[in-house]
C-alpha atoms as a PDB file:
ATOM      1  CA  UNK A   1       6.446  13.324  -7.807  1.00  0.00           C
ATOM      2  CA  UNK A   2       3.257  11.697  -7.675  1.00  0.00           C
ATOM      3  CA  UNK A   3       0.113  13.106  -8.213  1.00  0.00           C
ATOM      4  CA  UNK A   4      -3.359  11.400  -7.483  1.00  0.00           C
ATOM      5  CA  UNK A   5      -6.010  11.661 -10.323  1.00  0.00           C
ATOM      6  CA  UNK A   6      -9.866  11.258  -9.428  1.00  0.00           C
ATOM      7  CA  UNK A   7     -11.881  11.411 -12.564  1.00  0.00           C
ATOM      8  CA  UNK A   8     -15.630  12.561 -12.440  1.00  0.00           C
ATOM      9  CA  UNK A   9     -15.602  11.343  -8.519  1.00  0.00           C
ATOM     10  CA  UNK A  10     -19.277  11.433  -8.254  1.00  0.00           C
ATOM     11  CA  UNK A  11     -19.571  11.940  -3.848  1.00  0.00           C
ATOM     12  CA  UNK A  12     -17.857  14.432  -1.431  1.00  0.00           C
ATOM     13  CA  UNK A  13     -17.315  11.754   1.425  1.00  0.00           C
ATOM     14  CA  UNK A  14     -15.221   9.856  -1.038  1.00  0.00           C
ATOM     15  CA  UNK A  15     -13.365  12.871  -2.133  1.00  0.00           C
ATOM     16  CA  UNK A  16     -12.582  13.699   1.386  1.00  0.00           C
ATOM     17  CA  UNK A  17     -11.511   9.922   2.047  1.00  0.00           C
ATOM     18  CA  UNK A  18      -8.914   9.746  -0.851  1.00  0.00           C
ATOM     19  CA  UNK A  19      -7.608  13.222   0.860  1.00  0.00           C
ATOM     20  CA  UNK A  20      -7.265  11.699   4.355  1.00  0.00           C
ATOM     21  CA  UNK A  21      -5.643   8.556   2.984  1.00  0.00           C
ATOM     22  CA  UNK A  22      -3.118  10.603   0.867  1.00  0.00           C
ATOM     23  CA  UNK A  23      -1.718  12.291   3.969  1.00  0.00           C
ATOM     24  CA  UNK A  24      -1.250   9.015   5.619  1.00  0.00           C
ATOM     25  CA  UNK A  25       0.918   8.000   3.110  1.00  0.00           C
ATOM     26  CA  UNK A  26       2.461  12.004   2.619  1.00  0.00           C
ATOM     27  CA  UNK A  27       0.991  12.499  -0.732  1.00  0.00           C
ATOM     28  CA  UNK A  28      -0.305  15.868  -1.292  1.00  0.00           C
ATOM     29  CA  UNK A  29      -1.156  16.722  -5.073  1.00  0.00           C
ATOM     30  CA  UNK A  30      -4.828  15.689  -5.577  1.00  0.00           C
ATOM     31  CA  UNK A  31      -6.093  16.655  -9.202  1.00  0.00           C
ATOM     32  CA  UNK A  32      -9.766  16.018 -10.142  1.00  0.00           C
ATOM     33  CA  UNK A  33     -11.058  16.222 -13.409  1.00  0.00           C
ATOM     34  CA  UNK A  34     -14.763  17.431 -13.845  1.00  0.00           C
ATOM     35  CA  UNK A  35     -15.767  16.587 -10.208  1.00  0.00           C
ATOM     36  CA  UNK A  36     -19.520  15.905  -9.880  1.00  0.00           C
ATOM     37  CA  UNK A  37     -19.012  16.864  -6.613  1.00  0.00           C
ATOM     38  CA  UNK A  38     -17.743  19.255  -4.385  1.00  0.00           C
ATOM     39  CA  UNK A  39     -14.826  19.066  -2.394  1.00  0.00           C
ATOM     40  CA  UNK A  40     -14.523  21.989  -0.340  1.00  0.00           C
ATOM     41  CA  UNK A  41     -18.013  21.285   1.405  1.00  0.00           C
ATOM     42  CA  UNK A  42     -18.804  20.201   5.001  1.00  0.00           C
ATOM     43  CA  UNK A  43     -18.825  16.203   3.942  1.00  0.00           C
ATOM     44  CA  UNK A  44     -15.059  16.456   2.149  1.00  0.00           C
ATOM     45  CA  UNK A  45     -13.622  18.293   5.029  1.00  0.00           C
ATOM     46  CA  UNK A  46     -15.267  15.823   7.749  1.00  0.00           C
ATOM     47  CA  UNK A  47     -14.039  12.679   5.557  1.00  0.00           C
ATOM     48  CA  UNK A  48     -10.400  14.191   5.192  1.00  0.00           C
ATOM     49  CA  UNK A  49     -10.113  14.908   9.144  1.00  0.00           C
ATOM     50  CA  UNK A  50      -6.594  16.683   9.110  1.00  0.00           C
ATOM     51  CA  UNK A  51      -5.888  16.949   5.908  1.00  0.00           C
ATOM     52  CA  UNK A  52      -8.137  19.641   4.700  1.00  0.00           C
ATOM     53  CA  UNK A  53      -4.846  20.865   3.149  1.00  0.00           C
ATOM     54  CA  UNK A  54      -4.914  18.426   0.291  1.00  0.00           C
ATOM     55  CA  UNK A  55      -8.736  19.112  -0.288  1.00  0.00           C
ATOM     56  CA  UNK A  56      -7.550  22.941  -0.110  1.00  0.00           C
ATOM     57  CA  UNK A  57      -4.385  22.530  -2.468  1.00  0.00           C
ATOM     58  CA  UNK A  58      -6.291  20.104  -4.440  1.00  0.00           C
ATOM     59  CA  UNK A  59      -6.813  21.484  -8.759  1.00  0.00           C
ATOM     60  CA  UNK A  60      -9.506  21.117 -10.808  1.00  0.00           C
ATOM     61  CA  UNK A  61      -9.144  20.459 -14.784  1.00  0.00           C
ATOM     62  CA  UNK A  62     -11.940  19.795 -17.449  1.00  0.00           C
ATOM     63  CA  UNK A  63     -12.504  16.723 -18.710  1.00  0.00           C
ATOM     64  CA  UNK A  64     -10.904  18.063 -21.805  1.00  0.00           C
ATOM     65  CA  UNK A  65      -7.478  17.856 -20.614  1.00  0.00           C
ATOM     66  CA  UNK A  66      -7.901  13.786 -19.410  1.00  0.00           C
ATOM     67  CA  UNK A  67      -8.779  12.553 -22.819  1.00  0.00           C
ATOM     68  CA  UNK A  68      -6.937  15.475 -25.388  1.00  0.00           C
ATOM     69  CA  UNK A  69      -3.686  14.448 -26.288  1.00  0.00           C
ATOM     70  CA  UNK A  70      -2.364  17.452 -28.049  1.00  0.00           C
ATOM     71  CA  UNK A  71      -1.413  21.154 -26.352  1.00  0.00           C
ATOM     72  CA  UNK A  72      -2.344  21.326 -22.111  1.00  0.00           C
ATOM     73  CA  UNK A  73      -3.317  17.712 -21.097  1.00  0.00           C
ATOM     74  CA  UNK A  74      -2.108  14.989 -18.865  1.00  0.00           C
ATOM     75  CA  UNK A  75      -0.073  13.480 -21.413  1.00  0.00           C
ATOM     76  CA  UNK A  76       1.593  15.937 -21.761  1.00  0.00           C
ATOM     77  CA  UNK A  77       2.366  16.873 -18.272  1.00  0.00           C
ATOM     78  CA  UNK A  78       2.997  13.631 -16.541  1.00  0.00           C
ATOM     79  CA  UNK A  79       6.093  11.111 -17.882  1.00  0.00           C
ATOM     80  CA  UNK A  80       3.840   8.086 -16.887  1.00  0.00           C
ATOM     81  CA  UNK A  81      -0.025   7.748 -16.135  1.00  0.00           C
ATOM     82  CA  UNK A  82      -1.056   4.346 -14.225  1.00  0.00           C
ATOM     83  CA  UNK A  83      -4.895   3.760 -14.294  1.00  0.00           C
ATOM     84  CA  UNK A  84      -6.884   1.663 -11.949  1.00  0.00           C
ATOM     85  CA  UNK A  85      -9.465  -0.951 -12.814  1.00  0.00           C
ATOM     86  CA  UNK A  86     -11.531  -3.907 -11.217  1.00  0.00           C
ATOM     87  CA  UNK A  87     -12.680  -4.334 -14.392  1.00  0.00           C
ATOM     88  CA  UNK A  88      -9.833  -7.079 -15.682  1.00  0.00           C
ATOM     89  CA  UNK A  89      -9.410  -7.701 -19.638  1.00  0.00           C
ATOM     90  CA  UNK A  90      -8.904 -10.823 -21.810  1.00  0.00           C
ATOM     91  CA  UNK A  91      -6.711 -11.731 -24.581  1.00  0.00           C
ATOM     92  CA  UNK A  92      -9.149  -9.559 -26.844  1.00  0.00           C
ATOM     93  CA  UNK A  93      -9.462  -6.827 -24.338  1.00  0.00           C
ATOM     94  CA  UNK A  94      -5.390  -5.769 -23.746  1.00  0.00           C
ATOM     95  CA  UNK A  95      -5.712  -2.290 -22.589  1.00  0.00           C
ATOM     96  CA  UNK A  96      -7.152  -3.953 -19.225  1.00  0.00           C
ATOM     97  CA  UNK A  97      -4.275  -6.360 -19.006  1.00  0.00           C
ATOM     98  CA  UNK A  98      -3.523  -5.033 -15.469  1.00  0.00           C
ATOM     99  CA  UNK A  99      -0.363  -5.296 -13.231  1.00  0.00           C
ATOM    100  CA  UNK A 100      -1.254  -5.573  -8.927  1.00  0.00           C
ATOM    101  CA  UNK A 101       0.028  -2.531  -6.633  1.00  0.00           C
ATOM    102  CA  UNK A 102       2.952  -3.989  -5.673  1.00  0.00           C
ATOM    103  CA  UNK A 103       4.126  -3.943  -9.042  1.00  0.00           C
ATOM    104  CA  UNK A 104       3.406  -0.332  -9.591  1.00  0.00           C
ATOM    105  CA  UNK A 105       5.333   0.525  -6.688  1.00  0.00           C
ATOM    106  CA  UNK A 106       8.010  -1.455  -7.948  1.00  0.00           C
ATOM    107  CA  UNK A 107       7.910   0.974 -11.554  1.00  0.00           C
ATOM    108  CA  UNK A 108       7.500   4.190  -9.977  1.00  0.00           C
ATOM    109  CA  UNK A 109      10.097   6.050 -11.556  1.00  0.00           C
ATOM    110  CA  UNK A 110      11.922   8.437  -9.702  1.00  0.00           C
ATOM    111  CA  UNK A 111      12.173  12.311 -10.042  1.00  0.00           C
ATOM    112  CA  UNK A 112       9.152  11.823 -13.088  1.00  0.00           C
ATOM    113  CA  UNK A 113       5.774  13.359 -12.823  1.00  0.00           C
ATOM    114  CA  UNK A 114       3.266  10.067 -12.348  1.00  0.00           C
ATOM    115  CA  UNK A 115      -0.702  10.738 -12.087  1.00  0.00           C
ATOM    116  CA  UNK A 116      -2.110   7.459 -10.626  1.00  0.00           C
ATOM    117  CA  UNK A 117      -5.625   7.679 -11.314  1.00  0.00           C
ATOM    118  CA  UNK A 118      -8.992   6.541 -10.751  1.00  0.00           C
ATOM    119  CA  UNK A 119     -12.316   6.416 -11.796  1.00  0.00           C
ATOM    120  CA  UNK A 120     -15.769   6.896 -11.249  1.00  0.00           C
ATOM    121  CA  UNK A 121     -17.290   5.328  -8.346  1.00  0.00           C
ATOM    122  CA  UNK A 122     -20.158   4.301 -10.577  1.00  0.00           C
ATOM    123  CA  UNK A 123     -18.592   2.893 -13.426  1.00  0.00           C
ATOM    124  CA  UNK A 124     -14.964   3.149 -13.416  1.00  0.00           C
ATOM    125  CA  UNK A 125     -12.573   4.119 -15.916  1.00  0.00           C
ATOM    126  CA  UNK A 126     -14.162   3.711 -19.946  1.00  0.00           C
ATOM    127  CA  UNK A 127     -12.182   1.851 -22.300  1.00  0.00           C
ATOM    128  CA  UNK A 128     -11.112   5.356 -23.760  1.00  0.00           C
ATOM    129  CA  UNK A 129     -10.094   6.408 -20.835  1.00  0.00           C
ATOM    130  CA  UNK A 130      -7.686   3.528 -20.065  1.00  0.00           C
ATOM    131  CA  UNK A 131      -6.240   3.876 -23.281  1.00  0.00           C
ATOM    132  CA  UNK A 132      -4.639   7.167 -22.165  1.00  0.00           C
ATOM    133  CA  UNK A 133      -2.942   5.556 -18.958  1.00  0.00           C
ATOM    134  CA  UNK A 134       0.552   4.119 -19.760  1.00  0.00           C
ATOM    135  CA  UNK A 135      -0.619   1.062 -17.459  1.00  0.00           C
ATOM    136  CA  UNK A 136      -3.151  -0.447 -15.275  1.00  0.00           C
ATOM    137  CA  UNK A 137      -3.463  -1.656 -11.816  1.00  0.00           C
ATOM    138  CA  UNK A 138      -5.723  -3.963 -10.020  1.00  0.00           C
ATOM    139  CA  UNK A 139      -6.467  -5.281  -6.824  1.00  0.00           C
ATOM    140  CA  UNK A 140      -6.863  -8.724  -6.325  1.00  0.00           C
ATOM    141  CA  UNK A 141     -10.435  -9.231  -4.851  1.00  0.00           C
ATOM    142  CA  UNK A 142     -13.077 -11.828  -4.505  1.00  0.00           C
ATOM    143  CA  UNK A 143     -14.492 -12.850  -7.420  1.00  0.00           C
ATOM    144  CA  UNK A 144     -18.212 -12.466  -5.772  1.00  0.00           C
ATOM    145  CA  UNK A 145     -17.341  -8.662  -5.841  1.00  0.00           C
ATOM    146  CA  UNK A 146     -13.969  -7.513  -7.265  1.00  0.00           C
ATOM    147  CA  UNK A 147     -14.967  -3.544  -7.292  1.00  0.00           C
ATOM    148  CA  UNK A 148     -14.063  -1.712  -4.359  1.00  0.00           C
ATOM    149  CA  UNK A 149     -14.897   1.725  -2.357  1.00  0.00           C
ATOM    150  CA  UNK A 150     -12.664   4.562  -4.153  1.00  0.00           C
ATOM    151  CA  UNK A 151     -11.370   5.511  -0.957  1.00  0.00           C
ATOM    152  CA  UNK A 152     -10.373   1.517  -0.260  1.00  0.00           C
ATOM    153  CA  UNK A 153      -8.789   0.824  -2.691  1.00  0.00           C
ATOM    154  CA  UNK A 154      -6.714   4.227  -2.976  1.00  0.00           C
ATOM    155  CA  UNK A 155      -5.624   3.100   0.267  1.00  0.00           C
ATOM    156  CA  UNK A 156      -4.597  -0.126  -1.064  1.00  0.00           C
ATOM    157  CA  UNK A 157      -2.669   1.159  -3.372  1.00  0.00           C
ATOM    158  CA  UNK A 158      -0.978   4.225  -1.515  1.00  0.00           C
ATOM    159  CA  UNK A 159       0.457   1.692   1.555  1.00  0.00           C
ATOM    160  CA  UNK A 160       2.290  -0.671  -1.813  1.00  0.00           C
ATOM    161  CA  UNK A 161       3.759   2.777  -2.259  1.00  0.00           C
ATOM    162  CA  UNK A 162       5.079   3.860   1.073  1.00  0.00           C
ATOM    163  CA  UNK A 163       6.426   0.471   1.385  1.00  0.00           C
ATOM    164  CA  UNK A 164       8.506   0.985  -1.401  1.00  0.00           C
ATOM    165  CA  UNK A 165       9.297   4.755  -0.851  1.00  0.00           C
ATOM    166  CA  UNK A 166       8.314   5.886   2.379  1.00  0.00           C
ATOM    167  CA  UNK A 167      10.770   8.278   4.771  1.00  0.00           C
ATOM    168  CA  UNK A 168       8.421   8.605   7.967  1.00  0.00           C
ATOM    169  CA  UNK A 169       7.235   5.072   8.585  1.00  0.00           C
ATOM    170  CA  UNK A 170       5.574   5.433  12.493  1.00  0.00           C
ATOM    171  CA  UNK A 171       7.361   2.190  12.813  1.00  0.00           C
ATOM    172  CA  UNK A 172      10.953   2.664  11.515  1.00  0.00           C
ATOM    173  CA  UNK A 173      12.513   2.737  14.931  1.00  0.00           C
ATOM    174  CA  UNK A 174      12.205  -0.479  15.429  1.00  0.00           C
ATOM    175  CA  UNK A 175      14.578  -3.027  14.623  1.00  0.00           C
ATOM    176  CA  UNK A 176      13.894  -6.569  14.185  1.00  0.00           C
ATOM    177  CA  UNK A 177      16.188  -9.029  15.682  1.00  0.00           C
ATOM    178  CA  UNK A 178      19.757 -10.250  13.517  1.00  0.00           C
ATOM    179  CA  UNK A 179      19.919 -13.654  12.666  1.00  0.00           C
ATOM    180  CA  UNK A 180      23.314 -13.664  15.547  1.00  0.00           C
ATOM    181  CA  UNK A 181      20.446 -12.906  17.965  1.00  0.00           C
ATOM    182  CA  UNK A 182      18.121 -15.256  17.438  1.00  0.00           C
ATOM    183  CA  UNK A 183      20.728 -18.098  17.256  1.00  0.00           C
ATOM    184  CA  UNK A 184      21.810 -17.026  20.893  1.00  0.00           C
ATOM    185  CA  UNK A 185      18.204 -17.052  21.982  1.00  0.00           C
ATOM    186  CA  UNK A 186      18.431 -21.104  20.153  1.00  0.00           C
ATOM    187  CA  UNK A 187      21.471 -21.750  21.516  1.00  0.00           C
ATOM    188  CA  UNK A 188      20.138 -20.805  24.734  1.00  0.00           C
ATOM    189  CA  UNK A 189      17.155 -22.931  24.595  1.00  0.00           C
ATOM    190  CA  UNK A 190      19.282 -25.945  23.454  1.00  0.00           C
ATOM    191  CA  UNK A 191      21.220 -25.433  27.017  1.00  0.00           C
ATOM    192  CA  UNK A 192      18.160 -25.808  29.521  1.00  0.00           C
ATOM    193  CA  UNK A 193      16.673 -28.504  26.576  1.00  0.00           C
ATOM    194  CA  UNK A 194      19.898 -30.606  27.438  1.00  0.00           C
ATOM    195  CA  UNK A 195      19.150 -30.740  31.373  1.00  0.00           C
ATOM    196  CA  UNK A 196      15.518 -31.651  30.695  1.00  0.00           C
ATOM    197  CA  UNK A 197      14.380 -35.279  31.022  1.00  0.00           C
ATOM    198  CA  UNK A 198      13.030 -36.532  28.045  1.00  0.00           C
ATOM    199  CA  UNK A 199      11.857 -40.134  27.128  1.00  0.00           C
ATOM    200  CA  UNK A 200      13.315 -40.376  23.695  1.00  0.00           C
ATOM    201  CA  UNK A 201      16.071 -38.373  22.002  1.00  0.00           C
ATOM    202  CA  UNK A 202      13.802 -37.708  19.175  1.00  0.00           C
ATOM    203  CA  UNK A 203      11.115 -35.709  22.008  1.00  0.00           C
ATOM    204  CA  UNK A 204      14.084 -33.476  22.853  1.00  0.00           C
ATOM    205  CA  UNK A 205      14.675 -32.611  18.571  1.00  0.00           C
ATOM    206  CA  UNK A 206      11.055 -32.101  18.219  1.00  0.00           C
ATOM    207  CA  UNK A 207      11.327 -29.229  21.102  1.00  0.00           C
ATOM    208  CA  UNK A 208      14.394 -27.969  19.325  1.00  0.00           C
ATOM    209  CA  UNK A 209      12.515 -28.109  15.823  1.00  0.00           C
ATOM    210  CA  UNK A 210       9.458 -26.317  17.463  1.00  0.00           C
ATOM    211  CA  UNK A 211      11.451 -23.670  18.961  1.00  0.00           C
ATOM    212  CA  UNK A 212      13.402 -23.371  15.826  1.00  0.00           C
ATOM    213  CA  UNK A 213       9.857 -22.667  13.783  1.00  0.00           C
ATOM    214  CA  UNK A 214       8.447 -20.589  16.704  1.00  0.00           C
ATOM    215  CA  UNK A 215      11.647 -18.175  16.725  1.00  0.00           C
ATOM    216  CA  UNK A 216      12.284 -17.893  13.582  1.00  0.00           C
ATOM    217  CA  UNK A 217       8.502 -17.277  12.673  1.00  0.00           C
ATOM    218  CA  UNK A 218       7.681 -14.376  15.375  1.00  0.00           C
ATOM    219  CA  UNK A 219       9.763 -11.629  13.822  1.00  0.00           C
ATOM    220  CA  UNK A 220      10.874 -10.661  17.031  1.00  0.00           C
ATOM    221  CA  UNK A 221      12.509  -6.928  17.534  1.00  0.00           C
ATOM    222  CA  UNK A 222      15.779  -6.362  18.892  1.00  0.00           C
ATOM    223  CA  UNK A 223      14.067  -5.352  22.641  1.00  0.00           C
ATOM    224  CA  UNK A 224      12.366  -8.952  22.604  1.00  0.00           C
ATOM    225  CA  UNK A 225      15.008 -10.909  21.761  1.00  0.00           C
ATOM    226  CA  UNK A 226      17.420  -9.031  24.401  1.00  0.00           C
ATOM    227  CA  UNK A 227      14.542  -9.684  26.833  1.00  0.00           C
ATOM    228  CA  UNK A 228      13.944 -13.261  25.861  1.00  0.00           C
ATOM    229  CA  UNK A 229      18.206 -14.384  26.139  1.00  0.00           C
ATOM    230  CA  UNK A 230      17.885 -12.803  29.490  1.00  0.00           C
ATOM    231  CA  UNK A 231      14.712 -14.729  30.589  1.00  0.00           C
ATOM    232  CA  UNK A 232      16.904 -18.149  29.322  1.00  0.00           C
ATOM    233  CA  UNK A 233      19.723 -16.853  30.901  1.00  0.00           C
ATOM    234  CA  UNK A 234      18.165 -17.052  34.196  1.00  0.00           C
ATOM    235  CA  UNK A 235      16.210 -20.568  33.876  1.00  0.00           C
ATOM    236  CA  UNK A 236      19.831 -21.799  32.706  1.00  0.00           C
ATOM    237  CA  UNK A 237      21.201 -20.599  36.290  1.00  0.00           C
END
């Protein structure tokens, strides 16, 4: 169960943003902690779109129970806390030795409470604040400017996740062609190549090596590649 954490988010529009992206990747349990915003206003809403529901659902918790370890606090209700920096450490600095998304998505434990959380869209997550997350995350960026939009970069990081655990992809109906197919669709090719005139041997090979890389490199779905041996069917007749 996975919970996204937005501490002191400092603009409705952004609040609203992280909301929408959630439900595009079915996550639903937004916590902020001491919002300097609101997020039930007229900007949230228009920046979530249809998912008003996770603005609506969303809870609020003092800032209190982010950096307390002892009695009610996030420690102590999630099994693992990931943080989220731009902000990358050194050898000197090791609580901002980071790990990138698709590593997180990789450690998500399953049936655990994990808070994924990020900071201010001023500054961040403090040092202190790190040193309460169990690990940190960062997206590789250009080095002109590494820190991104809060909303972005959520975004980022919620598609590594659905990768890895998503049940309603929009794209999951479609298969990609099996290897069998696409050496049919080669095998096909090397036919009609065979009753082309060529003026070297090593012309026809470099059609066969093109095709090869072209096939092989489209990531063709089952439909094409049924279409396609049909298409060399008929130039073979």
């Amino acid at each position: 169960m996975i919970t996204v954490v937005l501490v002191e988010p400092e603009n409705s529009g952004n609040i609203g943003a992280v909301a929408r992206s959630m439900q595009n990747f079915d996550l639903d349990k937004l916590l902020l902690i001491s919002p300097k915003a609101e997020h039930l206003n007229d900007e949230a809403f228009c920046r979530a779109r249809h998912a008003k529901i996770v603005l609506q659902k969303a809870k609020v918790k003092d800032y209190s129970y982010f950096i307390e370890d002892r009695g009610k606090s996030i420690r102590n209700d999630f099994s693992i806390i990931f943080g989220t920096t731009s902000v990358l450490g050194s050898d000197y600095n090791l609580p901002r030795l980071p790990i990138p998304p698709e590593k997180l998505a990789e450690n998500i434990p399953s049936k655990k409470n994990v808070a994924i959380v990020f900071g201010r869209e001023s500054k961040g997550l403090s040092n202190k604040e790190i040193s309460v997350c169990d690990l940190i995350v960062t997206i590789s960026s250009s080095t002109k400017y590494s820190a991104m939009n809060l909303s972005h970069a959520a975004s980022i990081i919620f598609y590594e996740l659905y990768k890895k655990q998503g049940e309603e992809m929009i794209d999951k109906h479609i298969e990609l062609a099996t290897r069998k197919e696409r050496e049919v669709i080669l095998d096909k090719i090397d036919v009609v190549l065979e009753r082309m005139d060529f003026s070297t041997p090593e012309k026809r090979d470099t059609q066969r090596l093109v095709w090869k890389n072209l096939i092989s490199k489209g990531f063709l779905t089952k439909r094409e590649a049924y279409a396609l041996i049909g298409f060399l069917r008929k130039l073979d007749k």
